[in-house]
C-alpha atoms as a PDB file:
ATOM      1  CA  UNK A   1     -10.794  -2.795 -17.195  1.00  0.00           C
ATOM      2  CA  UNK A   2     -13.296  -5.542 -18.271  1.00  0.00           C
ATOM      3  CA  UNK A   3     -11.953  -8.625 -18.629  1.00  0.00           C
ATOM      4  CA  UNK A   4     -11.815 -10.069 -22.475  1.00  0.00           C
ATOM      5  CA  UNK A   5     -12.229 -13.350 -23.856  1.00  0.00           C
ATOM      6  CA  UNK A   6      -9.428 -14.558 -25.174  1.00  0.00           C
ATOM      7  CA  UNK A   7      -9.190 -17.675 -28.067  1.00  0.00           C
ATOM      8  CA  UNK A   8      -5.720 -17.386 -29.155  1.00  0.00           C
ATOM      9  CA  UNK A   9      -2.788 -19.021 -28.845  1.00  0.00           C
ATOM     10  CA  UNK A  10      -0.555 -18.951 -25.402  1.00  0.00           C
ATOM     11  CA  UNK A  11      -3.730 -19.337 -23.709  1.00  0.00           C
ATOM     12  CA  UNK A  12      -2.213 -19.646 -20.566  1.00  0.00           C
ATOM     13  CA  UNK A  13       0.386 -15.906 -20.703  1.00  0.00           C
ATOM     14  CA  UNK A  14      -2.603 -14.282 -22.283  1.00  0.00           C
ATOM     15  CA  UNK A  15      -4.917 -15.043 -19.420  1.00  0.00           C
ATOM     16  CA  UNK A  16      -1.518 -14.661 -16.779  1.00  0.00           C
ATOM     17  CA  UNK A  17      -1.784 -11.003 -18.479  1.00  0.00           C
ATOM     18  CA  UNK A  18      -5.203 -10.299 -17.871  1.00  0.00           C
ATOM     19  CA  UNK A  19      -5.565 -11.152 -14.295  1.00  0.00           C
ATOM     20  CA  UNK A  20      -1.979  -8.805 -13.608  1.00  0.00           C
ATOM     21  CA  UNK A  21      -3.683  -6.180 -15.135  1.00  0.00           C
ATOM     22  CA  UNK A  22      -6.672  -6.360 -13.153  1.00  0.00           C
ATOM     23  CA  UNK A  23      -3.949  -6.751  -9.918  1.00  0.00           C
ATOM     24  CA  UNK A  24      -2.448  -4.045 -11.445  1.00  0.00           C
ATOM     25  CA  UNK A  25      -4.878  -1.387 -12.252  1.00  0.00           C
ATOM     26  CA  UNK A  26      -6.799  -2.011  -8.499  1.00  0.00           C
ATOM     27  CA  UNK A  27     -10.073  -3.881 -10.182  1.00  0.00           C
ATOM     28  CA  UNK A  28      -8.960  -6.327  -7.481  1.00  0.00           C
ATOM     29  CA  UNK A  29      -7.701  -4.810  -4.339  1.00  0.00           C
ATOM     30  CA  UNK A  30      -5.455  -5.793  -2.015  1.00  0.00           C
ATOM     31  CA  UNK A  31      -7.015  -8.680   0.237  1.00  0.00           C
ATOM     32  CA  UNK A  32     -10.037  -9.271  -1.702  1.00  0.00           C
ATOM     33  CA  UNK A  33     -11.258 -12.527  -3.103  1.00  0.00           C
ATOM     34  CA  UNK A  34     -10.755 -12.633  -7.377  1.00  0.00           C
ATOM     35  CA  UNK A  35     -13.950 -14.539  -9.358  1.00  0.00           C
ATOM     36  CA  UNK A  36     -13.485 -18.408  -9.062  1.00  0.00           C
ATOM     37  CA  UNK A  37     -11.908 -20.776 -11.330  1.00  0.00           C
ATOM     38  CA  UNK A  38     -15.240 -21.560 -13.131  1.00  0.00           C
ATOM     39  CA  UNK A  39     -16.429 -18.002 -13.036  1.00  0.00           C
ATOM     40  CA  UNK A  40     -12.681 -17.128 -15.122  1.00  0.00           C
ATOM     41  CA  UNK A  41     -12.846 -19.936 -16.779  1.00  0.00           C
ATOM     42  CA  UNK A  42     -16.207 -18.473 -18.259  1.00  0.00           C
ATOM     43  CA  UNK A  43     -15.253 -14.654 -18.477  1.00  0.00           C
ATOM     44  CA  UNK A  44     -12.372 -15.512 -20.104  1.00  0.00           C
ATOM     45  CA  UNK A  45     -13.695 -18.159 -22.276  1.00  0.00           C
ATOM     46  CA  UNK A  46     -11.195 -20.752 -21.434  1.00  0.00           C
ATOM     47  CA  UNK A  47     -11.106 -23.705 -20.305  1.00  0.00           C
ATOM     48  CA  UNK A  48     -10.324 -24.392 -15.790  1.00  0.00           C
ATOM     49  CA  UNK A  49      -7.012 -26.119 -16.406  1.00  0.00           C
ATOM     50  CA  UNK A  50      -5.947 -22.853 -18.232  1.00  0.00           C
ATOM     51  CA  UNK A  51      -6.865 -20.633 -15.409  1.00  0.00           C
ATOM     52  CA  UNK A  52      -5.449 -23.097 -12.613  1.00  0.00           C
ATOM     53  CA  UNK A  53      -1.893 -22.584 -14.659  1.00  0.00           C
ATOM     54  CA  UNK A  54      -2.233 -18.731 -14.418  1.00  0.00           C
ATOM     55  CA  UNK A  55      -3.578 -18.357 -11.372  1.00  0.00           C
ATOM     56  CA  UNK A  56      -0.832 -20.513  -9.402  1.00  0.00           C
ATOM     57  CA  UNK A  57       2.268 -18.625 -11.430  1.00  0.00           C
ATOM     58  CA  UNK A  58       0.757 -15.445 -10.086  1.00  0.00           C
ATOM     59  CA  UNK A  59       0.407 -16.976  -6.900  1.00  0.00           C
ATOM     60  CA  UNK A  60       4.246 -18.395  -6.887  1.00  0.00           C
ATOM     61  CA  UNK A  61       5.464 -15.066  -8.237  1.00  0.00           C
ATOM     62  CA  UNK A  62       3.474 -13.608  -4.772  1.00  0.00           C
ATOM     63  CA  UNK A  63       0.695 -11.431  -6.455  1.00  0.00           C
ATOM     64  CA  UNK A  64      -2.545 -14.140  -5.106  1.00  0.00           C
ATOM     65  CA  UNK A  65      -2.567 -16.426  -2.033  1.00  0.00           C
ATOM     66  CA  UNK A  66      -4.599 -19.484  -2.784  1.00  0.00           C
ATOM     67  CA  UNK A  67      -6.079 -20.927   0.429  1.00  0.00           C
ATOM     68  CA  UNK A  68      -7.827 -24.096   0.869  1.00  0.00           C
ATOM     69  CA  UNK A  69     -11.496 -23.565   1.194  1.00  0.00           C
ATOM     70  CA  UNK A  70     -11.534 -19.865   1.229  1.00  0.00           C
ATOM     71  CA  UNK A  71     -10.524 -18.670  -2.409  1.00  0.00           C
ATOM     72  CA  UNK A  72      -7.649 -17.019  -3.939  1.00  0.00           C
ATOM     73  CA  UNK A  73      -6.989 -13.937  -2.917  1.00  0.00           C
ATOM     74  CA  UNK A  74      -5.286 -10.966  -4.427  1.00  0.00           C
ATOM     75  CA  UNK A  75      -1.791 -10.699  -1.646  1.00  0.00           C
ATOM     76  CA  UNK A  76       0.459  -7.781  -4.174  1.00  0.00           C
ATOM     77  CA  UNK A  77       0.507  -5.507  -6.970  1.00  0.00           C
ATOM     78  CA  UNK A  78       3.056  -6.476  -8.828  1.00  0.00           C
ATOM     79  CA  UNK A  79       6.293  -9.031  -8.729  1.00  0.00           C
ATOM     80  CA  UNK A  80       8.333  -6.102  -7.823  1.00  0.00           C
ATOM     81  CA  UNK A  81       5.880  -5.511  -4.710  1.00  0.00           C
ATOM     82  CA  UNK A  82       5.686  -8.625  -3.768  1.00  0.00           C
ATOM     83  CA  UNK A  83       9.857  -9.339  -4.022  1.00  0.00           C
ATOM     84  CA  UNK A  84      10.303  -5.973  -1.565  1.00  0.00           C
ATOM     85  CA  UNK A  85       7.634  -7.621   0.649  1.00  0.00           C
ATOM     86  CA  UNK A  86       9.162 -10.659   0.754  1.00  0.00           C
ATOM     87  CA  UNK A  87      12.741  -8.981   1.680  1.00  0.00           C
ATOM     88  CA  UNK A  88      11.169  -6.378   4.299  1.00  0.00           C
ATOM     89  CA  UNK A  89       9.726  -9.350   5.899  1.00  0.00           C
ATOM     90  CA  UNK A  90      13.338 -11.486   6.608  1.00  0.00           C
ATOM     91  CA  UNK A  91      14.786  -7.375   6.999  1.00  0.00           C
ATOM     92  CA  UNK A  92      15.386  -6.352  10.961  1.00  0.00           C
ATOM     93  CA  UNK A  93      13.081  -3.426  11.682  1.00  0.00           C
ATOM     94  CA  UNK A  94      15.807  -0.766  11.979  1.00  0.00           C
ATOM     95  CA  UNK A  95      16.440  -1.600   8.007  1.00  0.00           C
ATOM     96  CA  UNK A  96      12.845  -1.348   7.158  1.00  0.00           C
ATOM     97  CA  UNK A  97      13.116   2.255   9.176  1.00  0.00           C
ATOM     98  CA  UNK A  98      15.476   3.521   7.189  1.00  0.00           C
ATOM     99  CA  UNK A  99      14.356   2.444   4.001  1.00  0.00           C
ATOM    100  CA  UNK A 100      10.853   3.920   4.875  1.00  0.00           C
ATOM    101  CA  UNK A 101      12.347   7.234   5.702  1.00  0.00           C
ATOM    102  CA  UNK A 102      13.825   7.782   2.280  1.00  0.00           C
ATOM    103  CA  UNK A 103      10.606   6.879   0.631  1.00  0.00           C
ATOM    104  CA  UNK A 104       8.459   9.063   2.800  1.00  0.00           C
ATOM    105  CA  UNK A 105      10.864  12.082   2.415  1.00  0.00           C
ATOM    106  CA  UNK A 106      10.906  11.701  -1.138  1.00  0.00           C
ATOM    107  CA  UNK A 107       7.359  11.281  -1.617  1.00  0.00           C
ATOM    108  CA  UNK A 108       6.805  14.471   0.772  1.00  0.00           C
ATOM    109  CA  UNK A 109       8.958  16.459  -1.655  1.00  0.00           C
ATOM    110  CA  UNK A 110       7.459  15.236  -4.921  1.00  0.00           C
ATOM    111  CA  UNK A 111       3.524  15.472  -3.000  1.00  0.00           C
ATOM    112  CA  UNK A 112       4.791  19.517  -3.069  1.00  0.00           C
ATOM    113  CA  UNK A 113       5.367  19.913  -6.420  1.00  0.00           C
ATOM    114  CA  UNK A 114       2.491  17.474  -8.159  1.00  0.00           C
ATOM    115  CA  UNK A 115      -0.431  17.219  -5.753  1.00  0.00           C
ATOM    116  CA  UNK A 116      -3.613  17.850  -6.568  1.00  0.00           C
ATOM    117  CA  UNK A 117      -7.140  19.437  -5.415  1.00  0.00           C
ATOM    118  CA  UNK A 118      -8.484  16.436  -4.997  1.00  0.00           C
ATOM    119  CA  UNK A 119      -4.949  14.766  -2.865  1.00  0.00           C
ATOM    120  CA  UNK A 120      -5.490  18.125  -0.554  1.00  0.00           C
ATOM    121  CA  UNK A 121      -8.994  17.660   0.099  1.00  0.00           C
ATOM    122  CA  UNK A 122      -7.720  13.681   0.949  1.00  0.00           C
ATOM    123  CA  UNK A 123      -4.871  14.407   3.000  1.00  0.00           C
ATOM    124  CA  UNK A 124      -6.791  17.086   5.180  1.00  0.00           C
ATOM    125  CA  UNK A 125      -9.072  14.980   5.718  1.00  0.00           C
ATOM    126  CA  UNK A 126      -7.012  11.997   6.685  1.00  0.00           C
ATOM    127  CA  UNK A 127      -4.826  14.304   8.870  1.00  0.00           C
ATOM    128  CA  UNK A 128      -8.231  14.977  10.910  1.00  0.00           C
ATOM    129  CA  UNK A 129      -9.127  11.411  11.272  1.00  0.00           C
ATOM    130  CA  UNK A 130      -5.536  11.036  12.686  1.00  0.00           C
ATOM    131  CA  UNK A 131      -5.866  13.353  15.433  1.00  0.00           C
ATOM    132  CA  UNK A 132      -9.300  12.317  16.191  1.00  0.00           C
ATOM    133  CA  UNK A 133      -8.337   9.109  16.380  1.00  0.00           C
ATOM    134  CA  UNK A 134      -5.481   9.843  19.038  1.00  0.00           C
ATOM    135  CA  UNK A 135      -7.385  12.065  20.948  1.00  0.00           C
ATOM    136  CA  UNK A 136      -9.757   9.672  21.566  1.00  0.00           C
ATOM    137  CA  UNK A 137      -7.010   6.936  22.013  1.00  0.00           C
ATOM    138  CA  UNK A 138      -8.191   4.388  19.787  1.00  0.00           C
ATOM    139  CA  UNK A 139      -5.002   2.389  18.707  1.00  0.00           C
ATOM    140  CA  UNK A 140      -6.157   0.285  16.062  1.00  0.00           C
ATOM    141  CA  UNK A 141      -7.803   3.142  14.923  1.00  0.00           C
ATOM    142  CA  UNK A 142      -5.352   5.539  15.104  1.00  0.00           C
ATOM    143  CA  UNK A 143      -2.929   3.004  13.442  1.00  0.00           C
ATOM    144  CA  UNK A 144      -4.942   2.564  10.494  1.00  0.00           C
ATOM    145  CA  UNK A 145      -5.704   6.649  10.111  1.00  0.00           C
ATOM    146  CA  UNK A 146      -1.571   7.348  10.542  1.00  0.00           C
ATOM    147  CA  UNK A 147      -1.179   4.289   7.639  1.00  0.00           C
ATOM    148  CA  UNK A 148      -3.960   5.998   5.628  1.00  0.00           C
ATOM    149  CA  UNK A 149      -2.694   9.450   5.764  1.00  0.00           C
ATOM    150  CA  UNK A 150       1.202   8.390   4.806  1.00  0.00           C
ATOM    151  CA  UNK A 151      -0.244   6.160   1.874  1.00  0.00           C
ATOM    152  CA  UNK A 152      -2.111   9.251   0.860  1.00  0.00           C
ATOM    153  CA  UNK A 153       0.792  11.700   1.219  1.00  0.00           C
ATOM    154  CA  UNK A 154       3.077   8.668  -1.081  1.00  0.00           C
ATOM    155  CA  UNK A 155      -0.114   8.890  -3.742  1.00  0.00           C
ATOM    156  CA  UNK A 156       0.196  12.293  -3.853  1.00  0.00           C
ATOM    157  CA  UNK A 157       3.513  12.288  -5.331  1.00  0.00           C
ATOM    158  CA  UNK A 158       1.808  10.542  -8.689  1.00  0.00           C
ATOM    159  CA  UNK A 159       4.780   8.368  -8.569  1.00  0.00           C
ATOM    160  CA  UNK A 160       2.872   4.864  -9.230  1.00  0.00           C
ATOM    161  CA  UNK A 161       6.274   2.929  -7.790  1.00  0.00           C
ATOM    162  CA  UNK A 162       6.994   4.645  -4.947  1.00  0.00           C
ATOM    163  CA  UNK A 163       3.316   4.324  -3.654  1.00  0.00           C
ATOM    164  CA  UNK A 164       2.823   0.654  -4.478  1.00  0.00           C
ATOM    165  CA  UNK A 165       6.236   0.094  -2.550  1.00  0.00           C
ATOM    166  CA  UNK A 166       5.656   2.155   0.412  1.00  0.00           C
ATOM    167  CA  UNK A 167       2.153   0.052   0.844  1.00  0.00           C
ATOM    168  CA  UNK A 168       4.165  -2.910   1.126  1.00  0.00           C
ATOM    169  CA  UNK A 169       6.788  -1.249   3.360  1.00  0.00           C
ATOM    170  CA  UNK A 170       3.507   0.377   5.306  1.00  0.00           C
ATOM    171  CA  UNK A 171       2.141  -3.309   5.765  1.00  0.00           C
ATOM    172  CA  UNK A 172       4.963  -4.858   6.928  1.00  0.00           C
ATOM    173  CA  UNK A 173       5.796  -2.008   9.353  1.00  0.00           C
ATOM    174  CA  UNK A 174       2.061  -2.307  10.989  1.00  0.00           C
ATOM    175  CA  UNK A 175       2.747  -4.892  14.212  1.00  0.00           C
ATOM    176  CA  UNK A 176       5.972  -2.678  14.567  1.00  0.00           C
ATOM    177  CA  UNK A 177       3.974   0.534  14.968  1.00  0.00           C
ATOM    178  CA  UNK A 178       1.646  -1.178  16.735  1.00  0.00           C
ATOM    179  CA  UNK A 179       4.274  -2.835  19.535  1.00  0.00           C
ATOM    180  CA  UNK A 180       5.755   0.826  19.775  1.00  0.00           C
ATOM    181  CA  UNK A 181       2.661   2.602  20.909  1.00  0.00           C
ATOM    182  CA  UNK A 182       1.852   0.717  23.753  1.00  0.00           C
ATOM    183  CA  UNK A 183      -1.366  -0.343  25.442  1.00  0.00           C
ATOM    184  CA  UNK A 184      -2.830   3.083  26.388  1.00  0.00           C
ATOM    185  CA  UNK A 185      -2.690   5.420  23.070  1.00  0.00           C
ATOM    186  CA  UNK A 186      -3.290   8.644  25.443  1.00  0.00           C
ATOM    187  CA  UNK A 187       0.101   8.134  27.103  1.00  0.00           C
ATOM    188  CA  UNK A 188       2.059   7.973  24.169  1.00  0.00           C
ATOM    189  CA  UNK A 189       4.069  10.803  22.981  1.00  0.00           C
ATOM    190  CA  UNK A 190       1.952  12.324  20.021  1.00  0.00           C
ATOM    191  CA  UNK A 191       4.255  13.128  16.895  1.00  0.00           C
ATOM    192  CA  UNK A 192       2.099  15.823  14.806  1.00  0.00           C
ATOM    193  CA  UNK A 193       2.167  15.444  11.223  1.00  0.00           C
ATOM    194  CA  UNK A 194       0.574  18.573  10.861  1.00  0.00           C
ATOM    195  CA  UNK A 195       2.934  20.622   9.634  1.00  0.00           C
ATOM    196  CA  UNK A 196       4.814  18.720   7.556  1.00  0.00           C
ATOM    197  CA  UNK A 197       0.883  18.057   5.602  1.00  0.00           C
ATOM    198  CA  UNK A 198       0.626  21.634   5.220  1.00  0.00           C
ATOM    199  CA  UNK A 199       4.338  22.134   3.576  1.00  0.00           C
ATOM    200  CA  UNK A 200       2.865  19.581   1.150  1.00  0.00           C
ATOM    201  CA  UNK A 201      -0.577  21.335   0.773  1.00  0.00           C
ATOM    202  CA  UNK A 202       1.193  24.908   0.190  1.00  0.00           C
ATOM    203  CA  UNK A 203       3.351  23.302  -2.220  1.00  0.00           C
ATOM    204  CA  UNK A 204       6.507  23.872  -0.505  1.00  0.00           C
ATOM    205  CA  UNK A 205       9.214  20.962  -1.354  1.00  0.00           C
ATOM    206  CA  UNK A 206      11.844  21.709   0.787  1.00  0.00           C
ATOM    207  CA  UNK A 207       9.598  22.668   4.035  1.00  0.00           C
ATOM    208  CA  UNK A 208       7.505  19.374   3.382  1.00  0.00           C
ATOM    209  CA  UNK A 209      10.651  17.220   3.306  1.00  0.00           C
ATOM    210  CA  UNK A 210      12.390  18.645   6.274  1.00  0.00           C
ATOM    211  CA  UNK A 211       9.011  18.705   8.171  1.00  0.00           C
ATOM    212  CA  UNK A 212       8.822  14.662   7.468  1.00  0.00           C
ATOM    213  CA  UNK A 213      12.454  13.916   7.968  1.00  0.00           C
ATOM    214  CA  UNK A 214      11.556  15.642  11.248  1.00  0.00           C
ATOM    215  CA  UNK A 215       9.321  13.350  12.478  1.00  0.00           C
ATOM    216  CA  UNK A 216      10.691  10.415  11.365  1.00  0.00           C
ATOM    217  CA  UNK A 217      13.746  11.354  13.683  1.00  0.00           C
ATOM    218  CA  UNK A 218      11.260  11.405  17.077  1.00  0.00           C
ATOM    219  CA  UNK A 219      10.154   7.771  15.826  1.00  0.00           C
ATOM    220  CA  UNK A 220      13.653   6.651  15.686  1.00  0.00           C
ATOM    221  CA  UNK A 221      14.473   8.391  18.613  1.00  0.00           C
ATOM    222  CA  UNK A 222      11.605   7.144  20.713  1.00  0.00           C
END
């Protein structure tokens, strides 16, 4: 989405708008650095004071982190993503658990029915970077493959919610998957996703939600 100017009146929710939608719509991803105030200010053909206003109610409302010296950058997708983050983080880890089994199930089952040629090729090839990655036992690699391939699985299900809040959920559940592996990768347990990717991939609902409540029982478990 290009950014428009924008001369009318309200100034202030009209550019608020604009810089949720490119939040929003992924323009600016998560972590990354949005233009400066002057550069806005310009693009948007308003003037800074404007742009200060919008930019710090989308920072209080948790979608942009503004930090001293460094820029603003872009923290959540929406105020509904950045409330659950918020909660997850003052949550014990058991709730988070819980809460991320029903979303994974769910997005398992609806992956089935709605994915396409493109979220196979994707999740076949993330599955592959997982395994590579633990075979080789690379931790931080293998965390950020087993994030990947889950985030890819919740895409799948074309249910624009449910991924944006299992990225939050997947975010705030990285330093507990991380404390849980342990120092040495090879000497972990390895819980294979593989089957419960291929229930997805053949389209089978049922199979691909069992196969994920599955594993998610050996995490708790372990």
């Amino acid at each position: 989405m290009a950014l428009q100017s924008t001369r009318k009146s309200a100034l202030v929710d009209q550019v608020i708008e604009q810089l949720r939608q490119q939040i929003s719509d992924g323009e600016w991803g998560l972590g990354s650095r949005i233009p400066t105030e002057s550069e806005l200010a310009e693009l948007l053909g308003v003037g800074r004071n404007t742009i200060r206003e919008g930019v710090r109610a989308l920072a209080h409302a948790g979608l942009l982190e503004i930090r001293q010296g460094a820029g603003t950058f872009v923290v959540g997708r929406s105020e509904v993503t950045a409330a659950v983050r918020r909660r997850i983080a003052a949550s014990p880890a058991s709730d988070a658990m819980e809460v991320r089994r029903g979303l994974e199930v769910e997005a398992a089952r609806l992956a089935a029915h709605r994915r396409t040629e493109a979220d196979i090729t994707r999740l076949r090839i993330l599955l592959a970077e997982r395994e590579a990655t633990h075979e080789v036992g690379d931790t931080e690699a293998f965390i950020a493959a087993d994030i990947a391939l889950h985030q890819a699985v919740a895409e799948a299900s074309h249910n624009k919610l449910l991924a944006e809040l299992y990225s939050e959920l997947a975010d705030s559940l990285r330093e507990t998957v991380r404390a849980g592996l342990g120092p040495v990768l090879a000497e972990e347990p390895h819980i294979d996703h593989t089957r419960a990717i291929e229930a997805i991939i053949a389209g089978d609902a049922d199979l691909a939600a069992a196969e994920t409540a599955a594993y998610l029982r050996l995490l708790v478990d372990d």
